[in-house]
PDB file of N, CA and C in Angstrom:
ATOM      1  N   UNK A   1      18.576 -21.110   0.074  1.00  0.00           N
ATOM      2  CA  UNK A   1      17.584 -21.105   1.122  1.00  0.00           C
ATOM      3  C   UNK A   1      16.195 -21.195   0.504  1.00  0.00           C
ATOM      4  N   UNK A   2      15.358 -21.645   1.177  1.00  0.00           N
ATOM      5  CA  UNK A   2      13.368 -22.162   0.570  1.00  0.00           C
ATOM      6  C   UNK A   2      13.042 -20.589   0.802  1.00  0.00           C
ATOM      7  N   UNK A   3      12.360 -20.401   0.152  1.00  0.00           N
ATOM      8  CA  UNK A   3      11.403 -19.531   0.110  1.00  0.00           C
ATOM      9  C   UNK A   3      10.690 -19.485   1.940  1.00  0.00           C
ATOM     10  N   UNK A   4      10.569 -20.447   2.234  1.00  0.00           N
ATOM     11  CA  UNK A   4       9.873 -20.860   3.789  1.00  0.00           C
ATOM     12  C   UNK A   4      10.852 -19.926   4.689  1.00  0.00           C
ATOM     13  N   UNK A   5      12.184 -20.830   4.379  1.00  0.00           N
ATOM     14  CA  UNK A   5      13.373 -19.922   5.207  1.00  0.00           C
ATOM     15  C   UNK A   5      13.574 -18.248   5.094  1.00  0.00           C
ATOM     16  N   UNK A   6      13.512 -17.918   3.684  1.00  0.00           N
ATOM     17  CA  UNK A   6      13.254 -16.343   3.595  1.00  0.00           C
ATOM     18  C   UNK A   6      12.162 -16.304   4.270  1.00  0.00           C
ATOM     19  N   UNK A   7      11.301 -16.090   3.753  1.00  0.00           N
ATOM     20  CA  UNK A   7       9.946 -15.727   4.962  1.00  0.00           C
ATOM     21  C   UNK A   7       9.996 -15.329   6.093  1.00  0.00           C
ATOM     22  N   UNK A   8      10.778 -16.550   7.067  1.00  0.00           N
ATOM     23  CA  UNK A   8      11.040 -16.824   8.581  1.00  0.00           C
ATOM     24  C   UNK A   8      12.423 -15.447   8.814  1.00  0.00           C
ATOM     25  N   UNK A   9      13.382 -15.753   7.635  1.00  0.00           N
ATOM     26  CA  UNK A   9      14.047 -14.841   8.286  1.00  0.00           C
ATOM     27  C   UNK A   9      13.839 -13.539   7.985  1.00  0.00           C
ATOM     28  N   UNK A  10      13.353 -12.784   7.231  1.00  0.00           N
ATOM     29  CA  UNK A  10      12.404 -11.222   6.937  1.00  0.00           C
ATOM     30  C   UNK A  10      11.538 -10.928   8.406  1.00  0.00           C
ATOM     31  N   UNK A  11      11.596 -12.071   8.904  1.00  0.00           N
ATOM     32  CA  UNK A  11      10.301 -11.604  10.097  1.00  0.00           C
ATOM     33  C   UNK A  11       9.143 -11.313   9.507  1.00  0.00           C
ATOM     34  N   UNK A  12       8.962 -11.771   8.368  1.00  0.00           N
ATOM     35  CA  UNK A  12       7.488 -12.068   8.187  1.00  0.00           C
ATOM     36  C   UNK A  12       6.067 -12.731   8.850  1.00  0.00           C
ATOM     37  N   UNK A  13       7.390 -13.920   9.455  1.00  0.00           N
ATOM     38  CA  UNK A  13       6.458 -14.629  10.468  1.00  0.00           C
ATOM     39  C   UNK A  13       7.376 -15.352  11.556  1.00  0.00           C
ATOM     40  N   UNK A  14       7.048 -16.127  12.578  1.00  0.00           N
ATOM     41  CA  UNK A  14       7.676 -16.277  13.958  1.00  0.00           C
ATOM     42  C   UNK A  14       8.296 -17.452  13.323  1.00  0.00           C
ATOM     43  N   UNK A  15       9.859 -17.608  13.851  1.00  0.00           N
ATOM     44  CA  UNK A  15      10.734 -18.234  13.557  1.00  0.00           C
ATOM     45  C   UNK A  15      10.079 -20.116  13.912  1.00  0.00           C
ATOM     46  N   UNK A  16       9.128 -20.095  15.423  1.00  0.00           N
ATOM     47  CA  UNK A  16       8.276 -21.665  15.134  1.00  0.00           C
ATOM     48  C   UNK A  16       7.541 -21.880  14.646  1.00  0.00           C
ATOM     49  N   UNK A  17       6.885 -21.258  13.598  1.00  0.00           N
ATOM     50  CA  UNK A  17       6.040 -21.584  12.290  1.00  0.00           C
ATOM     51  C   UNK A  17       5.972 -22.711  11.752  1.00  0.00           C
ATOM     52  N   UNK A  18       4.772 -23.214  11.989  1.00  0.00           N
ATOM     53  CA  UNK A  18       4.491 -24.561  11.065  1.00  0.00           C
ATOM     54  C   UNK A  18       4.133 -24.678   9.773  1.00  0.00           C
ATOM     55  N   UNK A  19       5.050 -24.439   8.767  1.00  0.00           N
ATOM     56  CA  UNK A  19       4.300 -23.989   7.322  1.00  0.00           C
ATOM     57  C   UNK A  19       2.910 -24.699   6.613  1.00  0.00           C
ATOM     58  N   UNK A  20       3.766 -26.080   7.182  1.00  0.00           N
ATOM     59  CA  UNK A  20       2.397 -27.086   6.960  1.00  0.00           C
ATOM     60  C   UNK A  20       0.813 -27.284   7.687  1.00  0.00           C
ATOM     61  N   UNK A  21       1.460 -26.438   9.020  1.00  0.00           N
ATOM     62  CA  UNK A  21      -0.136 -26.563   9.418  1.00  0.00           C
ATOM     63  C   UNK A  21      -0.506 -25.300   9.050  1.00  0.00           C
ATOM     64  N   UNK A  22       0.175 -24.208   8.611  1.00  0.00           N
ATOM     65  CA  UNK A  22      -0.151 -22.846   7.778  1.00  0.00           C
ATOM     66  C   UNK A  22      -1.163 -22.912   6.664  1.00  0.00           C
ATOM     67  N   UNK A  23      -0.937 -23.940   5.634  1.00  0.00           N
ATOM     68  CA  UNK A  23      -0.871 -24.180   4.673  1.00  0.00           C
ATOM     69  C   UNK A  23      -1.958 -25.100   4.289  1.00  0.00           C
ATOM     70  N   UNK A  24      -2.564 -26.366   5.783  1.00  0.00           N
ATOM     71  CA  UNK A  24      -3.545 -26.832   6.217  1.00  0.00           C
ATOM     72  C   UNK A  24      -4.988 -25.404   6.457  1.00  0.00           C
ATOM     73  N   UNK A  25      -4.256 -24.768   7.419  1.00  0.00           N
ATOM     74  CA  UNK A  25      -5.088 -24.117   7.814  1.00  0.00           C
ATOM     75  C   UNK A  25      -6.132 -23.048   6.558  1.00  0.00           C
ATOM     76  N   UNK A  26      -5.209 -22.835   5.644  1.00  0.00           N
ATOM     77  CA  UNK A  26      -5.500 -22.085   4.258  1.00  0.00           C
ATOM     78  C   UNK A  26      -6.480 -23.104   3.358  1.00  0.00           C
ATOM     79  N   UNK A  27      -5.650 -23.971   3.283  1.00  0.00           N
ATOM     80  CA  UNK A  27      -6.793 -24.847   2.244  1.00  0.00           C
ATOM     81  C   UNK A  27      -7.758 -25.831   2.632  1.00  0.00           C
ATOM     82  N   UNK A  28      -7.583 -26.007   3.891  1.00  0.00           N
ATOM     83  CA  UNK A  28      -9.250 -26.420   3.968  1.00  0.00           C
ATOM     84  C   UNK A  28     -10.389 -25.757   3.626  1.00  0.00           C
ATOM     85  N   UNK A  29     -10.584 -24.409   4.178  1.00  0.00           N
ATOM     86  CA  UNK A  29     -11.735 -23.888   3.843  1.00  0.00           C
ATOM     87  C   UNK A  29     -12.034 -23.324   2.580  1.00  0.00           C
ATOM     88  N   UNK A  30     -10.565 -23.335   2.081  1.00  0.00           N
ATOM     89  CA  UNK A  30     -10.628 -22.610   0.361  1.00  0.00           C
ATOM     90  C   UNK A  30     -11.387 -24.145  -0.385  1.00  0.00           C
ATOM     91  N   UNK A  31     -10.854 -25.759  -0.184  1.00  0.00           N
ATOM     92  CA  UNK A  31     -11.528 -25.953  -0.162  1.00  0.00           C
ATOM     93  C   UNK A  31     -12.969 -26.964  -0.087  1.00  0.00           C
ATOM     94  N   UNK A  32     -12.925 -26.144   0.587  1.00  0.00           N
ATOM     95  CA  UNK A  32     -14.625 -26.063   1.507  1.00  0.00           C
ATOM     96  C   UNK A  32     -15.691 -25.155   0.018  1.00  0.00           C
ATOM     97  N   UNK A  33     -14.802 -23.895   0.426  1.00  0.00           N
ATOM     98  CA  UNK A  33     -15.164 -22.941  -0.866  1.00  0.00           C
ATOM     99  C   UNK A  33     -15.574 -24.096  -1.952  1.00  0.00           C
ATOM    100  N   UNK A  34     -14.965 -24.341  -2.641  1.00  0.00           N
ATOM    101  CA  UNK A  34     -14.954 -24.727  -3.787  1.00  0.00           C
ATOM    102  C   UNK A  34     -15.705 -25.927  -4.021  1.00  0.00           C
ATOM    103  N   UNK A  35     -15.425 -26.590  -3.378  1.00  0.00           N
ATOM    104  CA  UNK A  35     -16.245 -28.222  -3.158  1.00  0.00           C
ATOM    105  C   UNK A  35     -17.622 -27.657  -3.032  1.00  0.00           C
ATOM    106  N   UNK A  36     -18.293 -26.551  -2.568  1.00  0.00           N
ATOM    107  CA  UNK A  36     -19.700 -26.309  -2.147  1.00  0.00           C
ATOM    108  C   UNK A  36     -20.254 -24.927  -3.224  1.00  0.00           C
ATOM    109  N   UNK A  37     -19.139 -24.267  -4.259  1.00  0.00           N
ATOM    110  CA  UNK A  37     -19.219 -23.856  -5.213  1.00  0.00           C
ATOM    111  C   UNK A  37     -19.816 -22.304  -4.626  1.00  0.00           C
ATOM    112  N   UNK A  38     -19.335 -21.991  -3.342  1.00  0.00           N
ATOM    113  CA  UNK A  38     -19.468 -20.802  -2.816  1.00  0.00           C
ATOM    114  C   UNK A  38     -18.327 -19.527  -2.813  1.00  0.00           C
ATOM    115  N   UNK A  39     -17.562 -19.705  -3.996  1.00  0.00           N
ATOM    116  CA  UNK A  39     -16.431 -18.851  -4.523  1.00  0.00           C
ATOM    117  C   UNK A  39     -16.381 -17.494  -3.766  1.00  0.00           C
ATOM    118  N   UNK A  40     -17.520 -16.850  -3.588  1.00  0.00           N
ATOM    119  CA  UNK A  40     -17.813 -15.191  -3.323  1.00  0.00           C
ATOM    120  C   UNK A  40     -18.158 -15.280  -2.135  1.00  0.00           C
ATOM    121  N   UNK A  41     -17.804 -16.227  -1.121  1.00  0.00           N
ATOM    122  CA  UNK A  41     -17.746 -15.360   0.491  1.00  0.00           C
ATOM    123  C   UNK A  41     -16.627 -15.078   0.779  1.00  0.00           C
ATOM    124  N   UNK A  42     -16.652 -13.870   0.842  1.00  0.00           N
ATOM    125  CA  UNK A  42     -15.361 -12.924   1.128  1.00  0.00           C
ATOM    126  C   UNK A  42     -15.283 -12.955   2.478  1.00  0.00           C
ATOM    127  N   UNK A  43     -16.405 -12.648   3.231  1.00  0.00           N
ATOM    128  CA  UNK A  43     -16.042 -13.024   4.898  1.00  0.00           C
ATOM    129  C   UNK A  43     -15.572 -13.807   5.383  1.00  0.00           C
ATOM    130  N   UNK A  44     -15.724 -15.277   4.859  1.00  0.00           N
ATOM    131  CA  UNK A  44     -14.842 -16.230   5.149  1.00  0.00           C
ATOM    132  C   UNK A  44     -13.385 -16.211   4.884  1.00  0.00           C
ATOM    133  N   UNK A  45     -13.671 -15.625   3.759  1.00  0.00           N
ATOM    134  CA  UNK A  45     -12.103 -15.582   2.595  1.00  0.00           C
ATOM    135  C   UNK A  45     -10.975 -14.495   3.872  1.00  0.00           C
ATOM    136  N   UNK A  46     -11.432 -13.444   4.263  1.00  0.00           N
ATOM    137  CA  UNK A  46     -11.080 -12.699   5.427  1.00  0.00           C
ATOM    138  C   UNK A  46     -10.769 -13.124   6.507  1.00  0.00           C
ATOM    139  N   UNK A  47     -11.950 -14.082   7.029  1.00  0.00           N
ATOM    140  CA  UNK A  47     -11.533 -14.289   8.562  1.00  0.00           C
ATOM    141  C   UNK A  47     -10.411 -15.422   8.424  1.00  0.00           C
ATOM    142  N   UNK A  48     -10.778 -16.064   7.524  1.00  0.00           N
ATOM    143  CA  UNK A  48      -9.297 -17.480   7.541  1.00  0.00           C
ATOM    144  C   UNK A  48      -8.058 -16.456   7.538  1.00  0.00           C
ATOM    145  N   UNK A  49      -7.905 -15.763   6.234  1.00  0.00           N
ATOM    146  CA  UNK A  49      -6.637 -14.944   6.146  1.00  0.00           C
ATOM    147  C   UNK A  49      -6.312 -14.100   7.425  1.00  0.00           C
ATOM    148  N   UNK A  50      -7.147 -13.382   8.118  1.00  0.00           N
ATOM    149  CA  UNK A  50      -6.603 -12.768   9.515  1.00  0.00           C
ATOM    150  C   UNK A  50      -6.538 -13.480  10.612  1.00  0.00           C
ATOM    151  N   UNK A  51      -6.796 -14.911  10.710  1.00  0.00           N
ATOM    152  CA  UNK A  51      -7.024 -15.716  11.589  1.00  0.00           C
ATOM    153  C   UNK A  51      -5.850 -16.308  11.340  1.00  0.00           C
ATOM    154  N   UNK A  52      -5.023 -16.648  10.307  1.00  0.00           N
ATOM    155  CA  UNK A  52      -4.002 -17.114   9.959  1.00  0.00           C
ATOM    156  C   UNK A  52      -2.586 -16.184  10.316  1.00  0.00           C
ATOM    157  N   UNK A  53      -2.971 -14.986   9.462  1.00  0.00           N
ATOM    158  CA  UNK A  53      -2.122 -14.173   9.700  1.00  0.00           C
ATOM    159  C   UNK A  53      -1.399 -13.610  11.661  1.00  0.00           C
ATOM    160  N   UNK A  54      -2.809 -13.916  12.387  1.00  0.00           N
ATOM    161  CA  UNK A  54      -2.296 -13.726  13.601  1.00  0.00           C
ATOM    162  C   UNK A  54      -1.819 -14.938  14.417  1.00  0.00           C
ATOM    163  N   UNK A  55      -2.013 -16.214  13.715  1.00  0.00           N
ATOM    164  CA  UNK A  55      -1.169 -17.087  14.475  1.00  0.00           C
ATOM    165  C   UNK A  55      -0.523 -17.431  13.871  1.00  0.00           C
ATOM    166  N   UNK A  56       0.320 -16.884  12.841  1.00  0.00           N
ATOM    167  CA  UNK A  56       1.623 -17.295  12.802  1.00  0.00           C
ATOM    168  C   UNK A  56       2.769 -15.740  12.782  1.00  0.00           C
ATOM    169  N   UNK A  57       1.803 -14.861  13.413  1.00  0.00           N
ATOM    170  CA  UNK A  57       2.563 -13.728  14.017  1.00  0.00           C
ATOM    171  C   UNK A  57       3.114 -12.896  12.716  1.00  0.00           C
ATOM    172  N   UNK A  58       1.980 -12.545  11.832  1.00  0.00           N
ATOM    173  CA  UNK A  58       2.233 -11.565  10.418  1.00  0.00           C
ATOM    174  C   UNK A  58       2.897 -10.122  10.672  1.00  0.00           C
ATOM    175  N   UNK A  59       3.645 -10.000  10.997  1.00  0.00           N
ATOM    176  CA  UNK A  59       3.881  -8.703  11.409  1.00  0.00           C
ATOM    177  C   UNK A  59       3.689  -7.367   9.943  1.00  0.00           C
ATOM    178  N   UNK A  60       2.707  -6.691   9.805  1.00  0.00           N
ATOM    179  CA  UNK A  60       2.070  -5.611   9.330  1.00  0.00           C
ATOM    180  C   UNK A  60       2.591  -4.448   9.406  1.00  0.00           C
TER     181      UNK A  60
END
C-alpha cells in the first residue's frame, strides 16, 4: 500500500482527499516563499498549513 493509502486509512485525513491538489496547495506558496527569498514568514508558513490541514479533514 502508498504511503497516500496509509494516511487515508489511519484517518489521518478524509477518505476523498485529493493528494495532488494537497500537495498543489502546499507548494505554491512555499514556493512563492522562496522565489521572493522571504524564508521567515511564519504566518504564512501557518495559515497554509492550517488551511490545509482543515480541508482535507486533519483530525488532531
Amino acid at each position: 500500500m502508498s504511503e497516500t493509502g496509509r494516511i487515508v486509512e489511519r484517518g489521518d485525513v478524509r477518505p476523498d482527499t485529493d493528494i495532488r491538489s494537497v500537495a498543489t496547495m502546499v507548494a505554491a506558496p512555499t514556493f512563492r516563499l522562496v522565489a521572493e527569498q522571504e524564508l521567515s514568514d511564519s504566518d504564512l508558513v501557518d495559515s497554509v498549513v492550517e488551511r490545509v490541514a482543515r480541508a482535507v479533514g486533519v483530525q488532531r
